[in-house]
Protein backbone atom coordinates (compact mmCIF):
# COMPACT_ATOMS: atom_id res chain seq x y z
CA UNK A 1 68.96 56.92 81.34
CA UNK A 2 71.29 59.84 81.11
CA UNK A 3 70.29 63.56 82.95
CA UNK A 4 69.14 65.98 80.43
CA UNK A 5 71.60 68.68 79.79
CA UNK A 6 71.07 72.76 79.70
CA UNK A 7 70.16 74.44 76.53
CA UNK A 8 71.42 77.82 77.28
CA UNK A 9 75.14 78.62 78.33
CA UNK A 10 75.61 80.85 81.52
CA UNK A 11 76.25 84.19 80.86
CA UNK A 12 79.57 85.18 83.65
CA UNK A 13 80.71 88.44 84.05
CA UNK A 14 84.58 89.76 84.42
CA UNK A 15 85.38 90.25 87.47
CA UNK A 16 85.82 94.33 88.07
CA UNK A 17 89.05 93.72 90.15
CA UNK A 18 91.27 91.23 90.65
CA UNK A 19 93.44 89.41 87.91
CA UNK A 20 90.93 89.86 85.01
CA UNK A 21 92.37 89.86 81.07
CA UNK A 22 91.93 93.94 80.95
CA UNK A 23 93.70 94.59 84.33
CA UNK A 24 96.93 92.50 83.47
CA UNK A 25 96.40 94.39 79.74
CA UNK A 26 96.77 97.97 81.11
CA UNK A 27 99.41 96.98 83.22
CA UNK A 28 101.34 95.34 80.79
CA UNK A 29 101.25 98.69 78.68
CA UNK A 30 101.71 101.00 81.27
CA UNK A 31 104.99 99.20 81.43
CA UNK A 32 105.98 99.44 78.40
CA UNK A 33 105.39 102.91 78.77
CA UNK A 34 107.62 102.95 81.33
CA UNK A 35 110.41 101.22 80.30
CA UNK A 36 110.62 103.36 76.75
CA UNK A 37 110.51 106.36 78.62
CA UNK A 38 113.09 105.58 81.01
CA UNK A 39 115.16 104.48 78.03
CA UNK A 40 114.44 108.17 76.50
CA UNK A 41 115.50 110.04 79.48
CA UNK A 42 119.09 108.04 79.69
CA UNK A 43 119.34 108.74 76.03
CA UNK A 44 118.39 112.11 75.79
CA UNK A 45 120.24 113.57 78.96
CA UNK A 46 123.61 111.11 79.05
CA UNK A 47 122.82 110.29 82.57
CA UNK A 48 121.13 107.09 84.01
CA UNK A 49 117.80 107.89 85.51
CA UNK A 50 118.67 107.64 89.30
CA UNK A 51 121.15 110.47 88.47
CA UNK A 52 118.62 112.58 86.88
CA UNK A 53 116.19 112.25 89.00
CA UNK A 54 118.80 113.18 91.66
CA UNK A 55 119.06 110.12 93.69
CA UNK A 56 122.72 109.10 93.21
């Protein structure tokens, strides 16, 4: 005789922190972000961005 098996399916909640789908998201964007504005300042100014920010 086999066990009966659940009718309903668990409802799980994201986890607020940690390595959740919307965390790893934002930071994927926010680094995009980045990256396009760093390429904007080396454009835009002729100098690489350690330069312009006064670092080299």
């Amino acid at each position: 005789m086999s066990e009966p098996q659940p009718t309903e399916v668990p409802k799980i909640e994201e986890p607020k922190f940690g390595f959740n789908d919307y965390a790893e998201r934002l930071n994927g964007r926010a680094a995009m972000i980045g990256f396009i504005l760093t390429l904007a300042i080396e454009f835009f100014t002729g100098q690489g961005l350690l330069s312009w920010l006064g670092l080299q």
